[in-house]
PDB file of N, CA and C in Angstrom:
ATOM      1  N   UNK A   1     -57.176   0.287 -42.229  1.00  0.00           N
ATOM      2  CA  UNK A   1     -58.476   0.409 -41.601  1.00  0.00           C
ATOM      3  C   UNK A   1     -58.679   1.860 -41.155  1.00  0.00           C
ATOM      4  N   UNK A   2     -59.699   2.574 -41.708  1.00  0.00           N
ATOM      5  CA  UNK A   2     -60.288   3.825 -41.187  1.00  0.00           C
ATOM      6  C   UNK A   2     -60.759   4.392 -39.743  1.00  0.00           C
ATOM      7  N   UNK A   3     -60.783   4.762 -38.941  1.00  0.00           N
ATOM      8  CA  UNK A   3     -61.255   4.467 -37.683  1.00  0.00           C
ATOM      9  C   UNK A   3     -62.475   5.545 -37.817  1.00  0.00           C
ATOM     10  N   UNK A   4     -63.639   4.997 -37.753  1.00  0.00           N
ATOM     11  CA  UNK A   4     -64.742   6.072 -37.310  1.00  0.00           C
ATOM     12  C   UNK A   4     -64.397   7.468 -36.523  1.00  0.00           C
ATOM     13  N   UNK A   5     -64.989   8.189 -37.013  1.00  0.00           N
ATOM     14  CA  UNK A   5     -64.954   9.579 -36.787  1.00  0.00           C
ATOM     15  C   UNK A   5     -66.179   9.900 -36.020  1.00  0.00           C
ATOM     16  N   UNK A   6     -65.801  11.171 -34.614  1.00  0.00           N
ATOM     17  CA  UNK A   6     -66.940  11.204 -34.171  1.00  0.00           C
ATOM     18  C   UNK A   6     -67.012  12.920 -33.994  1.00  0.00           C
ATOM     19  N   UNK A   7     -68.246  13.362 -33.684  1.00  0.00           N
ATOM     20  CA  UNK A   7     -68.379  15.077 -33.409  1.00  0.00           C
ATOM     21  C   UNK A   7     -68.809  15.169 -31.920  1.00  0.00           C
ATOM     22  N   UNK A   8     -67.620  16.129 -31.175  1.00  0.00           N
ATOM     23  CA  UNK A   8     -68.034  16.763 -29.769  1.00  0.00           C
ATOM     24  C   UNK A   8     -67.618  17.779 -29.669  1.00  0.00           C
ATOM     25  N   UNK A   9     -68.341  18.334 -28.555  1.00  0.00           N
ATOM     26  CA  UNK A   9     -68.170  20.147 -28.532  1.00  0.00           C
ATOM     27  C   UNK A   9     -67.755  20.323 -27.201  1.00  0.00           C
ATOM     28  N   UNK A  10     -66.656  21.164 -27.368  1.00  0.00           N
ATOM     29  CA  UNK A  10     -66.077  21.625 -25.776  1.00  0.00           C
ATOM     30  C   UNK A  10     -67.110  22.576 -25.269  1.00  0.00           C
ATOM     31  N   UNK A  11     -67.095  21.979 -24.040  1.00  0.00           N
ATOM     32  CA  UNK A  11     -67.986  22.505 -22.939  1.00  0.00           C
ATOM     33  C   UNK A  11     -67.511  24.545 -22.215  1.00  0.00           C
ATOM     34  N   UNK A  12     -68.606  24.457 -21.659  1.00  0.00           N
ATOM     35  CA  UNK A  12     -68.219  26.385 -20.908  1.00  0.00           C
ATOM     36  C   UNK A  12     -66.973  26.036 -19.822  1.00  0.00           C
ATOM     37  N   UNK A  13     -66.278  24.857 -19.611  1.00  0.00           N
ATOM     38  CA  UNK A  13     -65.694  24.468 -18.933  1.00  0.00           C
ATOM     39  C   UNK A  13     -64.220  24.168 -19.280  1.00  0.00           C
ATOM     40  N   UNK A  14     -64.415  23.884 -20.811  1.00  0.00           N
ATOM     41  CA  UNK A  14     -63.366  23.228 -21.829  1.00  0.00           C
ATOM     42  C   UNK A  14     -63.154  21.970 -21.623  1.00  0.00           C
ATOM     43  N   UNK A  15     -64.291  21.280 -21.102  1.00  0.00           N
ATOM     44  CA  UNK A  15     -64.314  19.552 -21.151  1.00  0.00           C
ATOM     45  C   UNK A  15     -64.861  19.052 -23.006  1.00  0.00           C
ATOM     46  N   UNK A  16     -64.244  18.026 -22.613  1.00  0.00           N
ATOM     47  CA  UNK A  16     -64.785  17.190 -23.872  1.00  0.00           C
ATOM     48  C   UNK A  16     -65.457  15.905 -23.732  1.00  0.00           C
ATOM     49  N   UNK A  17     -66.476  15.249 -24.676  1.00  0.00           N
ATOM     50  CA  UNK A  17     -66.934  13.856 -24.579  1.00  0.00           C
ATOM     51  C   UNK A  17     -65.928  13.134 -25.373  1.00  0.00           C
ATOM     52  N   UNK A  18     -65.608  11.773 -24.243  1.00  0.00           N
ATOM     53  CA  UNK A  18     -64.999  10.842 -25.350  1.00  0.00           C
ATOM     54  C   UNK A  18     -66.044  10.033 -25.699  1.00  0.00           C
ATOM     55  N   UNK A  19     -66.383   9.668 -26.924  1.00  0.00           N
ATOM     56  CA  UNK A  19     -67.576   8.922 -26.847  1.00  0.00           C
ATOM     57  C   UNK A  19     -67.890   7.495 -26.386  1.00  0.00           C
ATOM     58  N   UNK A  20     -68.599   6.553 -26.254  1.00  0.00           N
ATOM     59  CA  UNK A  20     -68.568   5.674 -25.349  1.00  0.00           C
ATOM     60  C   UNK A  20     -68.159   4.751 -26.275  1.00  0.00           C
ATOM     61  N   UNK A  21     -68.073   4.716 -27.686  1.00  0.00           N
ATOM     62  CA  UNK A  21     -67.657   3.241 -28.135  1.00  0.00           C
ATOM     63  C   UNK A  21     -65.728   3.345 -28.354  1.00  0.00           C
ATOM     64  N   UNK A  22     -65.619   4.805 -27.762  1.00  0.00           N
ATOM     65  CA  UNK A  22     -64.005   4.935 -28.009  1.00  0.00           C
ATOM     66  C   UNK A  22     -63.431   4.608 -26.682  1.00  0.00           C
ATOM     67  N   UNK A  23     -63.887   5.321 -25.550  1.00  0.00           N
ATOM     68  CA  UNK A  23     -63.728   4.193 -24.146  1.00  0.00           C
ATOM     69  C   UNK A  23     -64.068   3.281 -23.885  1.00  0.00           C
ATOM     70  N   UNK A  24     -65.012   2.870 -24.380  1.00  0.00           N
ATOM     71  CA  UNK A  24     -64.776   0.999 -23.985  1.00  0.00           C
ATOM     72  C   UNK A  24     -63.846   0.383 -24.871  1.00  0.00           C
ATOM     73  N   UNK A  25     -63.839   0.481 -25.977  1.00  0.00           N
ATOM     74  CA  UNK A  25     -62.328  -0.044 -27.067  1.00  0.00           C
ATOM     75  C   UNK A  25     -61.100  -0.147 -26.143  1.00  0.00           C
ATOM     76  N   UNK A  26     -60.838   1.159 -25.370  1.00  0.00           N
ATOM     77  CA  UNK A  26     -59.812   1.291 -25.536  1.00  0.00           C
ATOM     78  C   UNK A  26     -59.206   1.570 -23.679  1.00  0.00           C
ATOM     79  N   UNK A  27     -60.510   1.340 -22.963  1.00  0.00           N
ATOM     80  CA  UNK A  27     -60.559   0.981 -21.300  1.00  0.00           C
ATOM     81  C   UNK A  27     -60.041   2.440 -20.922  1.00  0.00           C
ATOM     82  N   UNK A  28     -60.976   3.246 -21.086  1.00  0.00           N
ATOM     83  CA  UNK A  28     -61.028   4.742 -20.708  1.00  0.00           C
ATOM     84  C   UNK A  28     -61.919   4.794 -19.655  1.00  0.00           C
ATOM     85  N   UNK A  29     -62.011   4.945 -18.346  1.00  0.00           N
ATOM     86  CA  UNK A  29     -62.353   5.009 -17.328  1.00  0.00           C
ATOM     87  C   UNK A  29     -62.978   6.658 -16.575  1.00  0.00           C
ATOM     88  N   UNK A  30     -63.563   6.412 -15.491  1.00  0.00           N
ATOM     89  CA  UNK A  30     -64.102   7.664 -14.889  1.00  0.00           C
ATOM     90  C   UNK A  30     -62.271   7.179 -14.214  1.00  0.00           C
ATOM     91  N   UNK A  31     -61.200   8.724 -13.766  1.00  0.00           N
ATOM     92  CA  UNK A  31     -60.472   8.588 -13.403  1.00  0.00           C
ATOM     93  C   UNK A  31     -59.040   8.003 -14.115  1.00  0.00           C
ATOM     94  N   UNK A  32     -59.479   7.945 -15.684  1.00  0.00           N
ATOM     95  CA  UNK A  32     -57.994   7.737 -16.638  1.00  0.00           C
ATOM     96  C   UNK A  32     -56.850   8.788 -16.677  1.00  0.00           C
ATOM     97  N   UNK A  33     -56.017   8.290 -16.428  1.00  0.00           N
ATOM     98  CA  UNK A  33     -54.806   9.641 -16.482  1.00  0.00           C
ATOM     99  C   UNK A  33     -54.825   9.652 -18.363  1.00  0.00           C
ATOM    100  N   UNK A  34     -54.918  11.155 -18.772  1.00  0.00           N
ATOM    101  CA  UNK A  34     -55.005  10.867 -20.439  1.00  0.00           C
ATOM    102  C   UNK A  34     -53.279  12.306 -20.375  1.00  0.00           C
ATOM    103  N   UNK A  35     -52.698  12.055 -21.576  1.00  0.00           N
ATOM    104  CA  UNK A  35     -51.746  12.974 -21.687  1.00  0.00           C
ATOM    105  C   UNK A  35     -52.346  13.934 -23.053  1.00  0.00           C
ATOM    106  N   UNK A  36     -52.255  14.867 -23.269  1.00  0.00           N
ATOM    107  CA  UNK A  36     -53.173  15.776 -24.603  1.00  0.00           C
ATOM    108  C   UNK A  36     -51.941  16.654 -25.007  1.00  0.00           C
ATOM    109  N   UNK A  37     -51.367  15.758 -26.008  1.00  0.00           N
ATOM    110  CA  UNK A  37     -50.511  16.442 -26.815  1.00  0.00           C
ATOM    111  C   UNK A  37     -51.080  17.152 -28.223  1.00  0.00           C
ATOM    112  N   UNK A  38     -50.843  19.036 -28.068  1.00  0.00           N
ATOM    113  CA  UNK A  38     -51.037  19.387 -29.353  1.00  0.00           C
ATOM    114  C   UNK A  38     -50.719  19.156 -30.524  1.00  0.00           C
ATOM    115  N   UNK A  39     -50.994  18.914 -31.695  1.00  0.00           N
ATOM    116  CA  UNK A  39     -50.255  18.135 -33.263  1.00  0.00           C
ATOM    117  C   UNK A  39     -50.285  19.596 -33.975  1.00  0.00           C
ATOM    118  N   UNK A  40     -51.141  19.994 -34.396  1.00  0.00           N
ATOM    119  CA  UNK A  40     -51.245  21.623 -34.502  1.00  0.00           C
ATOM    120  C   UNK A  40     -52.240  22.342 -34.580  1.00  0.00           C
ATOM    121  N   UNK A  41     -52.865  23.046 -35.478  1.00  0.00           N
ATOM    122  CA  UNK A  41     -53.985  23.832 -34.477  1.00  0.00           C
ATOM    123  C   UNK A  41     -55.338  23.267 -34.923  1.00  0.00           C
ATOM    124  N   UNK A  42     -55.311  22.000 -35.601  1.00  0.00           N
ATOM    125  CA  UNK A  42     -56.281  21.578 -35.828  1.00  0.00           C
ATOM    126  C   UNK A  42     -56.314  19.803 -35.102  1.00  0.00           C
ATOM    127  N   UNK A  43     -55.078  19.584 -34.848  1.00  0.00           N
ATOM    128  CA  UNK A  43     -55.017  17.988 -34.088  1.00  0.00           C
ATOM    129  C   UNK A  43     -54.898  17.797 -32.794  1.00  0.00           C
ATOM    130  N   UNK A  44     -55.022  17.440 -32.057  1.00  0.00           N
ATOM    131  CA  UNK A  44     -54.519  16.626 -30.788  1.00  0.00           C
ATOM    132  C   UNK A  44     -54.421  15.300 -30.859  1.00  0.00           C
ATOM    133  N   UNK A  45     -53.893  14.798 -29.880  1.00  0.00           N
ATOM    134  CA  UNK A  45     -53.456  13.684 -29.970  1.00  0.00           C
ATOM    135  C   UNK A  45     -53.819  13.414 -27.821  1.00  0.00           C
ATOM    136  N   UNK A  46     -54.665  12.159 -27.631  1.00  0.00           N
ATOM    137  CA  UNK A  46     -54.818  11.668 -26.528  1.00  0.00           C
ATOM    138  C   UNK A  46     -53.939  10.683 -26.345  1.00  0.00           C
ATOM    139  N   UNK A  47     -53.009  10.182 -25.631  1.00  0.00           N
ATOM    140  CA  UNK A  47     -52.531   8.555 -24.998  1.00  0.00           C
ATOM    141  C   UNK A  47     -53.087   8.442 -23.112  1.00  0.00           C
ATOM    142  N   UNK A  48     -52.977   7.202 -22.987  1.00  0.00           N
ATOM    143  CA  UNK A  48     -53.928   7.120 -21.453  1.00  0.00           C
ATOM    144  C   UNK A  48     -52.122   6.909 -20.660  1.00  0.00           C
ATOM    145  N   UNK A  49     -51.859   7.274 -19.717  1.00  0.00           N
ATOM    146  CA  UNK A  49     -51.094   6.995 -19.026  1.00  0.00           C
ATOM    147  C   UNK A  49     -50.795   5.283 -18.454  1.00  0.00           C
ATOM    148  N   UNK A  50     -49.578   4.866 -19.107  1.00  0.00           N
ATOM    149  CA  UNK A  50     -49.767   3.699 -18.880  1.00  0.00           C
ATOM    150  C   UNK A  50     -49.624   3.381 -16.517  1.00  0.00           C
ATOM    151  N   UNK A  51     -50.918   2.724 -16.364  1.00  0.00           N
ATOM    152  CA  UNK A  51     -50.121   1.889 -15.205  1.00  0.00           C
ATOM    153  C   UNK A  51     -48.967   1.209 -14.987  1.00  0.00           C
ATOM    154  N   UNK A  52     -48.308   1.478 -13.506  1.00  0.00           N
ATOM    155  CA  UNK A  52     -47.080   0.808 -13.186  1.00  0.00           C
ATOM    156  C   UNK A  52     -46.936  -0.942 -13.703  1.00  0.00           C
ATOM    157  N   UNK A  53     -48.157  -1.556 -13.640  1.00  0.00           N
ATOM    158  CA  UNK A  53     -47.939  -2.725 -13.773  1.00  0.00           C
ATOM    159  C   UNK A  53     -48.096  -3.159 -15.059  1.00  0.00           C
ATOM    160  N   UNK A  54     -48.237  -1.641 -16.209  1.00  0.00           N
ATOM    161  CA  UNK A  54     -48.234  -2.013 -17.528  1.00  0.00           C
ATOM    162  C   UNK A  54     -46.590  -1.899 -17.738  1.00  0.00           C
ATOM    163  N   UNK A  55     -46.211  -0.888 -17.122  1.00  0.00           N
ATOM    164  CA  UNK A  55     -45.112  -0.646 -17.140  1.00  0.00           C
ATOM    165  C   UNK A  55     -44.047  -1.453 -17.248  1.00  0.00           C
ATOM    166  N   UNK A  56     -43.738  -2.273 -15.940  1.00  0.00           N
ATOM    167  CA  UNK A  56     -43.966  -3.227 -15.419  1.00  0.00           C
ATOM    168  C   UNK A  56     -43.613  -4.640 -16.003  1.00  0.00           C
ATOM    169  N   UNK A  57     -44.698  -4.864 -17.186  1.00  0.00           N
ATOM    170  CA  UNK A  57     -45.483  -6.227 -17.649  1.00  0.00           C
ATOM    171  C   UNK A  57     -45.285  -7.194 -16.463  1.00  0.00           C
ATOM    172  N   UNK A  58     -44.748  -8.108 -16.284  1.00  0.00           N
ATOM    173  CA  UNK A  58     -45.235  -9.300 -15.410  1.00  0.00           C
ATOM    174  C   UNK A  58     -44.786  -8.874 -14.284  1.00  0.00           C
ATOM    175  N   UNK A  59     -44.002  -8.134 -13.752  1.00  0.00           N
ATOM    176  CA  UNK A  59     -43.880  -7.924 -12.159  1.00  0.00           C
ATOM    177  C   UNK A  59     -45.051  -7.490 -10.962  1.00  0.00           C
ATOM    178  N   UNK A  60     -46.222  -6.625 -11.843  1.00  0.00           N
ATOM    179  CA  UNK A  60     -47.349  -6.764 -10.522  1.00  0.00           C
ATOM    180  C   UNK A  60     -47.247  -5.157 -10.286  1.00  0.00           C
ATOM    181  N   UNK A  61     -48.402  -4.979  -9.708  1.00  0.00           N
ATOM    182  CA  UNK A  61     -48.779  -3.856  -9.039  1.00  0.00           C
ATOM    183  C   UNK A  61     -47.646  -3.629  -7.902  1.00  0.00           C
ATOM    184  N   UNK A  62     -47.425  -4.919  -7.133  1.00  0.00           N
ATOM    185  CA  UNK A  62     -47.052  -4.844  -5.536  1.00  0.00           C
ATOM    186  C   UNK A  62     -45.343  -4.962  -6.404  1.00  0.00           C
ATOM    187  N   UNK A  63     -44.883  -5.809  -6.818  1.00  0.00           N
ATOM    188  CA  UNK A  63     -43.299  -5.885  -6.971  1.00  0.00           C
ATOM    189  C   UNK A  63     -42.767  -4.434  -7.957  1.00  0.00           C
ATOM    190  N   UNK A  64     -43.740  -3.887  -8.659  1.00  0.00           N
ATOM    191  CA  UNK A  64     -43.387  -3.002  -9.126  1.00  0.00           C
ATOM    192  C   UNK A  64     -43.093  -1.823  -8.699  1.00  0.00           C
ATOM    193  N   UNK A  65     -43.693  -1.519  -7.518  1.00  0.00           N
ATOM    194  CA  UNK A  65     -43.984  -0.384  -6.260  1.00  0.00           C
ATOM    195  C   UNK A  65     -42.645  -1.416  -5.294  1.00  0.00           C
ATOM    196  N   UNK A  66     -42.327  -2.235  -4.970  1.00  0.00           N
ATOM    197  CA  UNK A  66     -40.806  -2.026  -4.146  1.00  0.00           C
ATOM    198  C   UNK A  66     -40.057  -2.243  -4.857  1.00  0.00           C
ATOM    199  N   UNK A  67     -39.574  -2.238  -6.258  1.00  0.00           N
ATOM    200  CA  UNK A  67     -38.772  -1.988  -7.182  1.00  0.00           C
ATOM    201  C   UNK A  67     -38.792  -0.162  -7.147  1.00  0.00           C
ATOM    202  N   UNK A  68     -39.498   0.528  -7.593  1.00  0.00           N
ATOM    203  CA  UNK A  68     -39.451   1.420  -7.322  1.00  0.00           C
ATOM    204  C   UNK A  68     -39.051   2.406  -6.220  1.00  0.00           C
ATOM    205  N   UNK A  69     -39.425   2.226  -4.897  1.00  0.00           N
ATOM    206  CA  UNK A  69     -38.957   2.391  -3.835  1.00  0.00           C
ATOM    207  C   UNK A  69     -38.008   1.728  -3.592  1.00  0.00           C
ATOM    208  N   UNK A  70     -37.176   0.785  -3.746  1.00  0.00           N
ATOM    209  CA  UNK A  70     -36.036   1.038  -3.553  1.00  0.00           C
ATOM    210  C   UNK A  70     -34.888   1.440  -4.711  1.00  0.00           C
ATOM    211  N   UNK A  71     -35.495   1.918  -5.515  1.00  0.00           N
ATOM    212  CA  UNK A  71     -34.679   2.882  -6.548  1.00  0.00           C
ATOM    213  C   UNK A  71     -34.605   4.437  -5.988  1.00  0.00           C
ATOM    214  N   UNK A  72     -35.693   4.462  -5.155  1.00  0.00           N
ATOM    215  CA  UNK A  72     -36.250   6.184  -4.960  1.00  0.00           C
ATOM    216  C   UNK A  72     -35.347   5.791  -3.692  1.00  0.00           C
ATOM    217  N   UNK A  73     -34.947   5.189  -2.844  1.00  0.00           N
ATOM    218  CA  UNK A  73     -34.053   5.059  -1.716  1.00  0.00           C
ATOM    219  C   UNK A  73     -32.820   5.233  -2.043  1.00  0.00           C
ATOM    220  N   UNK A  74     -32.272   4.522  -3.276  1.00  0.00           N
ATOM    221  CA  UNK A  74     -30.951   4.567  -3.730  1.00  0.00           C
ATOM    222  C   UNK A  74     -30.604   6.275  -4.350  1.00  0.00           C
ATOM    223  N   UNK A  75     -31.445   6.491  -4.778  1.00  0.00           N
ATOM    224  CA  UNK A  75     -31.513   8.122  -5.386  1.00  0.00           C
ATOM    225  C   UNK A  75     -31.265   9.100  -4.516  1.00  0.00           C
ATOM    226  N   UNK A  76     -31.750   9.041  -3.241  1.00  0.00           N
ATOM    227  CA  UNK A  76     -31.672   9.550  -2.113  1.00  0.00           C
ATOM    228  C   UNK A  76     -30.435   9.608  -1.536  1.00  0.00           C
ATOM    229  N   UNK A  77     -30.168   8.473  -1.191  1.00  0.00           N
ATOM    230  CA  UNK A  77     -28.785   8.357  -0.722  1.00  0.00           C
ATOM    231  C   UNK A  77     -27.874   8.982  -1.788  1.00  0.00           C
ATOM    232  N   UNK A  78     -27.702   8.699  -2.571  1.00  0.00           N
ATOM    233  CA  UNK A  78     -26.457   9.129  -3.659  1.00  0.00           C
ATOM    234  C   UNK A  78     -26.840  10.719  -3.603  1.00  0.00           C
ATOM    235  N   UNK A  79     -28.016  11.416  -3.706  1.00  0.00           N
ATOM    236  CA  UNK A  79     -27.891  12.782  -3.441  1.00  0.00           C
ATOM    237  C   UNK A  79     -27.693  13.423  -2.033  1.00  0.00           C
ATOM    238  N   UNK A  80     -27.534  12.611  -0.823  1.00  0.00           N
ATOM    239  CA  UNK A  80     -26.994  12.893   0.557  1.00  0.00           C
ATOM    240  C   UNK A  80     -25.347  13.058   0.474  1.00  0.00           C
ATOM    241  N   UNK A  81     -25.027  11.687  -0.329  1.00  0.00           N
ATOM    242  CA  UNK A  81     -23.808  11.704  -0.577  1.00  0.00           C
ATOM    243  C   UNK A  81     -23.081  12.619  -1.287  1.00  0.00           C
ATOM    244  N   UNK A  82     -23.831  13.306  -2.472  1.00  0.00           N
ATOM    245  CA  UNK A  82     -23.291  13.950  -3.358  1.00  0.00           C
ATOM    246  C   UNK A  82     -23.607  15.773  -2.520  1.00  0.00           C
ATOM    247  N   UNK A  83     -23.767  15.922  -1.368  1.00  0.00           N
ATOM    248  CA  UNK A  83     -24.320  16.837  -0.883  1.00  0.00           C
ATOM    249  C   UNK A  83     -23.113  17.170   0.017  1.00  0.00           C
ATOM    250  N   UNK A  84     -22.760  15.659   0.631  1.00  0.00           N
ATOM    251  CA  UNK A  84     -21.703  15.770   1.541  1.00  0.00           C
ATOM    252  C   UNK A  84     -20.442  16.285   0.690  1.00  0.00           C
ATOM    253  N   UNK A  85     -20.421  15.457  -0.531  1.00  0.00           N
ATOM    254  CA  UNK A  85     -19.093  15.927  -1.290  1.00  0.00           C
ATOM    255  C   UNK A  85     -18.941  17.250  -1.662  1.00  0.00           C
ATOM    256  N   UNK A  86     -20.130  18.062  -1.870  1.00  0.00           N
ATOM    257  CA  UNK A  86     -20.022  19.523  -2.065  1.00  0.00           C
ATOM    258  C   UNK A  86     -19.587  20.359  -0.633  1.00  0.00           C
ATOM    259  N   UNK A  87     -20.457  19.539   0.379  1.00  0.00           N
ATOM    260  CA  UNK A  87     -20.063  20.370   1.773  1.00  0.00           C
ATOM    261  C   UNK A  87     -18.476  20.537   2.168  1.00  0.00           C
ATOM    262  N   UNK A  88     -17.559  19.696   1.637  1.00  0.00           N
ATOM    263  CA  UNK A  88     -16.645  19.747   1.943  1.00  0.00           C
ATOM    264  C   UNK A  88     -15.501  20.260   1.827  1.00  0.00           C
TER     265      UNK A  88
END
């Protein structure tokens, strides 16, 4: 399958239009985190930043965020620890 092709022009700003039938496809939002990887001097390449709870899949917005925090707690500690072992 071909995917329609569309024409936009960077702005005095260096913004671009995504056009509207490519964000709604594909749930592009006012406020999408997008990543813009160069391909070469004629490609780019957009992906949207996945959400934690895509991340995730069934754990949730909320279980995914204290899974996380307490990984970012454990990280912490082990570099207190590993701080002490140098101090010594």
């Amino acid at each position: 399958m071909v995917e329609a092709k569309y024409r936009t022009k960077v702005s005095s700003k260096g913004q671009i239009v995504i056009p509207r039938e490519i964000r709604e496809k594909h749930g592009y939002r006012r406020g999408s985190e997008l990543i813009i990887t160069a391909l070469d001097e004629n490609r780019i390449l957009l992906e949207r930043v996945p959400k934690l709870s895509e991340i995730f899949g069934f754990m949730g917005d909320a279980e995914a965020a204290k899974t996380l925090l307490t990984e970012r707690k454990r990280e912490v500690s082990a570099e207190k620890e590993r701080k002490k072992e140098l101090e010594r």
